[in-house]
N, C-alpha and C. Protein backbone atom coordinates (compact mmCIF):
# COMPACT_ATOMS: atom_id res chain seq x y z
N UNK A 1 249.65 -18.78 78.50
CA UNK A 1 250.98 -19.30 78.67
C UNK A 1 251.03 -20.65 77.98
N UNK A 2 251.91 -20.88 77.39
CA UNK A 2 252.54 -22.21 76.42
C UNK A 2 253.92 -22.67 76.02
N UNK A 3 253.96 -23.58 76.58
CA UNK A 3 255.50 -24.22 76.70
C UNK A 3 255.38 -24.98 75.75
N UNK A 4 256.28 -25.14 75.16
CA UNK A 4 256.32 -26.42 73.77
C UNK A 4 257.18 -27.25 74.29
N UNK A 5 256.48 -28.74 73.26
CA UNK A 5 256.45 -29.72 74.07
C UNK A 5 258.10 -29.91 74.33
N UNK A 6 258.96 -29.62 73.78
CA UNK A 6 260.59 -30.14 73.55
C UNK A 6 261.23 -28.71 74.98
N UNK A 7 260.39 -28.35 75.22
CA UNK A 7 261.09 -27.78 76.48
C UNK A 7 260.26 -27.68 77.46
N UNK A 8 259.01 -28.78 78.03
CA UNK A 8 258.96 -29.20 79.12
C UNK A 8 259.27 -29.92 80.45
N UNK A 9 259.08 -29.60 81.27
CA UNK A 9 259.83 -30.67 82.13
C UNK A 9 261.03 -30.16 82.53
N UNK A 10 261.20 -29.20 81.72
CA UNK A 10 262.52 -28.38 82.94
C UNK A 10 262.11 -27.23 83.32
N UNK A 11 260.94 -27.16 83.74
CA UNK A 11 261.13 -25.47 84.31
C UNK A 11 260.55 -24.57 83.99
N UNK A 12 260.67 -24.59 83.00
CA UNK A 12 260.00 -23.43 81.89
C UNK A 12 258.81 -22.85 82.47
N UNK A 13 257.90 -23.72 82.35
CA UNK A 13 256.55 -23.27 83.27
C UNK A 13 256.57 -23.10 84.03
N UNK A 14 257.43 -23.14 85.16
CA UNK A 14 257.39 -22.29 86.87
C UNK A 14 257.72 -21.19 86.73
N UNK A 15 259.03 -21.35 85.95
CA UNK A 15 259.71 -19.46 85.55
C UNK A 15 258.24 -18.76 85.64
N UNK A 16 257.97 -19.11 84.06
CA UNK A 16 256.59 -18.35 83.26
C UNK A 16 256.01 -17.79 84.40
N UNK A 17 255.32 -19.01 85.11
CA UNK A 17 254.25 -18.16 85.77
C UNK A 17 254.52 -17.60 87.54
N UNK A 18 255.92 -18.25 88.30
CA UNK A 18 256.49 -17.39 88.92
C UNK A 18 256.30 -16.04 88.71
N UNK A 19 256.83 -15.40 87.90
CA UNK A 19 257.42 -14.66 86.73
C UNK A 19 255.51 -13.64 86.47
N UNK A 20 254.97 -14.12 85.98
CA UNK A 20 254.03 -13.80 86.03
C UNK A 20 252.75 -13.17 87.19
N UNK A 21 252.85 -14.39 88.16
CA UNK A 21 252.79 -13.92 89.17
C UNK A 21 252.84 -13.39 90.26
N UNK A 22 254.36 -12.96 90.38
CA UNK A 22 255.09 -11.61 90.87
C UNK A 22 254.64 -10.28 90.16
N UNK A 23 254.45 -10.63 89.25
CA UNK A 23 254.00 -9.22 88.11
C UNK A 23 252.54 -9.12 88.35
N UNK A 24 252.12 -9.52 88.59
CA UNK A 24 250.36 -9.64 88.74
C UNK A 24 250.52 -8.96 90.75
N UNK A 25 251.10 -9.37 91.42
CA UNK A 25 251.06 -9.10 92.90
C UNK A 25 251.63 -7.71 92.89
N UNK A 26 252.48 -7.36 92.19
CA UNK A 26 253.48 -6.02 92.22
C UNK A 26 252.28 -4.79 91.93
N UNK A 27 251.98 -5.42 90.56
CA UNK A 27 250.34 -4.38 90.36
C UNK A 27 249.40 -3.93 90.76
N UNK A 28 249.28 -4.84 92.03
CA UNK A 28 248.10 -4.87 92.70
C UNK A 28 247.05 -6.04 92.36
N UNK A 29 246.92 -6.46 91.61
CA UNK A 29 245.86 -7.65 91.29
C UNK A 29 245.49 -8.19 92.55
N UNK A 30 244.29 -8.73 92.78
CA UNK A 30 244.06 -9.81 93.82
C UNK A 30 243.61 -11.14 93.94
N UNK A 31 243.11 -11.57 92.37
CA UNK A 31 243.37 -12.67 91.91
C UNK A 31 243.54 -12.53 90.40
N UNK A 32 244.10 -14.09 89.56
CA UNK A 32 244.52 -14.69 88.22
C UNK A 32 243.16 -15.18 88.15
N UNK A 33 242.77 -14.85 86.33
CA UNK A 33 241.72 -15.59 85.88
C UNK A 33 242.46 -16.88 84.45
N UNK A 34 242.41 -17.71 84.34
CA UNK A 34 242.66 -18.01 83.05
C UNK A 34 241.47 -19.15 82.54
N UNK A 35 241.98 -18.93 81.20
CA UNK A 35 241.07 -20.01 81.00
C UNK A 35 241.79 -21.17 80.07
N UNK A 36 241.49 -22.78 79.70
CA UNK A 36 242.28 -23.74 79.24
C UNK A 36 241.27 -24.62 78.56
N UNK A 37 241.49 -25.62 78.17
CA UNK A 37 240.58 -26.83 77.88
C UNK A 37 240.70 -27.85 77.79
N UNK A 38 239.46 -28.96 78.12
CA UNK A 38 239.53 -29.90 78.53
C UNK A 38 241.25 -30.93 78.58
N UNK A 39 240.98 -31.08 77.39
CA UNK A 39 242.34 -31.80 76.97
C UNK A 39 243.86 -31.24 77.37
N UNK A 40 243.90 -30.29 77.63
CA UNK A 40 244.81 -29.80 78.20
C UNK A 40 244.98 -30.31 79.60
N UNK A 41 245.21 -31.29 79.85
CA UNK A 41 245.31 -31.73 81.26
C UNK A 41 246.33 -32.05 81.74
N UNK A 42 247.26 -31.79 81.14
CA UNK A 42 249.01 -31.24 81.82
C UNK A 42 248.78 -30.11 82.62
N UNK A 43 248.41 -29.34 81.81
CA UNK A 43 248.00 -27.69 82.18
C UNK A 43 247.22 -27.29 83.44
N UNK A 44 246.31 -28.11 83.09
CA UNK A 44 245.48 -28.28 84.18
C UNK A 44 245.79 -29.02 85.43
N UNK A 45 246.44 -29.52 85.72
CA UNK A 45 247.17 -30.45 86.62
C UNK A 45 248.28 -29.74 86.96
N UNK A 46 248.79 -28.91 86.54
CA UNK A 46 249.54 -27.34 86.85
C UNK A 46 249.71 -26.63 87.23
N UNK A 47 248.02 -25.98 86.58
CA UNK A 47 247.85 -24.61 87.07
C UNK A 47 246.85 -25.03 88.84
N UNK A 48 246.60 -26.32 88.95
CA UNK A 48 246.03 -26.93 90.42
C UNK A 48 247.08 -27.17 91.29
N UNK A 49 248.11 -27.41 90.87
CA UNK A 49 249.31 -27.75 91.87
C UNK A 49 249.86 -26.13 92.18
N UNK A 50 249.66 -25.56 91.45
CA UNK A 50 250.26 -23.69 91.75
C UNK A 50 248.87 -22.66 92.15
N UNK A 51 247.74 -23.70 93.03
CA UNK A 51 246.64 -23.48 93.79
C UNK A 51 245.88 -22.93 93.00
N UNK A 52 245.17 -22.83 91.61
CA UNK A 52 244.38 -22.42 91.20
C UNK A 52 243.31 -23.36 91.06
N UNK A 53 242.02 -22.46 91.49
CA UNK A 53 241.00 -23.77 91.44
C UNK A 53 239.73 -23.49 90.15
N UNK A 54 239.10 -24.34 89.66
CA UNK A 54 238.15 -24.16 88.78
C UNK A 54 236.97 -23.46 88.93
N UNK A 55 236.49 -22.59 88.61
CA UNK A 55 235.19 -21.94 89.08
C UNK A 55 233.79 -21.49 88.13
N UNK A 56 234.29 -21.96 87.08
CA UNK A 56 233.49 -22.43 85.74
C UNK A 56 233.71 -23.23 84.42
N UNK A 57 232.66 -23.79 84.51
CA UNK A 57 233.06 -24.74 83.00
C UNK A 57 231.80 -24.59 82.05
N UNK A 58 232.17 -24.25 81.03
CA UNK A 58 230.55 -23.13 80.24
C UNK A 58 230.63 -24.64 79.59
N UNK A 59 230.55 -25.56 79.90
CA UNK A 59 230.08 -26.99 79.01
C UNK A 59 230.08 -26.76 77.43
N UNK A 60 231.14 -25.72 77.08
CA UNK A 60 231.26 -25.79 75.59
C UNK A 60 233.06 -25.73 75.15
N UNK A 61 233.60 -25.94 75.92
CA UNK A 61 234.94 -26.63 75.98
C UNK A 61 235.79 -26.39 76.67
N UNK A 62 235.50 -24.84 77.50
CA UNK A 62 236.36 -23.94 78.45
C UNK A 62 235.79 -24.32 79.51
N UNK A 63 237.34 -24.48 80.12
CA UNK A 63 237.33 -24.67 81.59
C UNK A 63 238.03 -23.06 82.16
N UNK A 64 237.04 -22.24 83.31
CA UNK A 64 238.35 -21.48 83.62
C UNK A 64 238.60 -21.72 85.25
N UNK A 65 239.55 -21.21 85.65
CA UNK A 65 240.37 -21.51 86.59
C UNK A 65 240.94 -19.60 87.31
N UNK A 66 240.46 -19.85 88.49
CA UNK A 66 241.41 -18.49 89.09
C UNK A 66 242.23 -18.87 90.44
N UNK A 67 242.92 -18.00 90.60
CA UNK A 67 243.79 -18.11 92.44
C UNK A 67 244.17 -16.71 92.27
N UNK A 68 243.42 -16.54 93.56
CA UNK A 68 243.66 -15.43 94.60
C UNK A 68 244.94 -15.08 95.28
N UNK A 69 245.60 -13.87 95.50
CA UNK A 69 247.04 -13.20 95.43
C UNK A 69 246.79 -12.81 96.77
């Protein structure tokens, strides 16, 4: 998921992954895996506020991140 920068801050990214994550629960899934990096720390500060927590960082630039449905 990627919001550009001239349409952040309104929304966009809750839709997305609202949106996403209704679609992931409807399916059956029982948790989201993603993965991001370092510098991405909008993203990351994001995808932690919409309870996803970190559960590996392969110390070669990926961070990934899952939450459970």
């Amino acid at each position: 998921m990627y919001v550009l920068k001239e349409h952040r801050k309104q929304g966009v990214g809750e839709k997305l992954f609202l949106k996403a994550f209704s679609f992931s629960k409807k399916k059956g899934y029982n948790r989201i895996i993603l993965c991001t990096y370092p510098e991405m720390k909008e993203a990351i500060k994001f995808y932690k506020k919409h309870g996803f927590k970190e559960f590996k960082n392969d110390g070669k630039g990926e961070i990934y991140l899952e939450r459970f449905i």
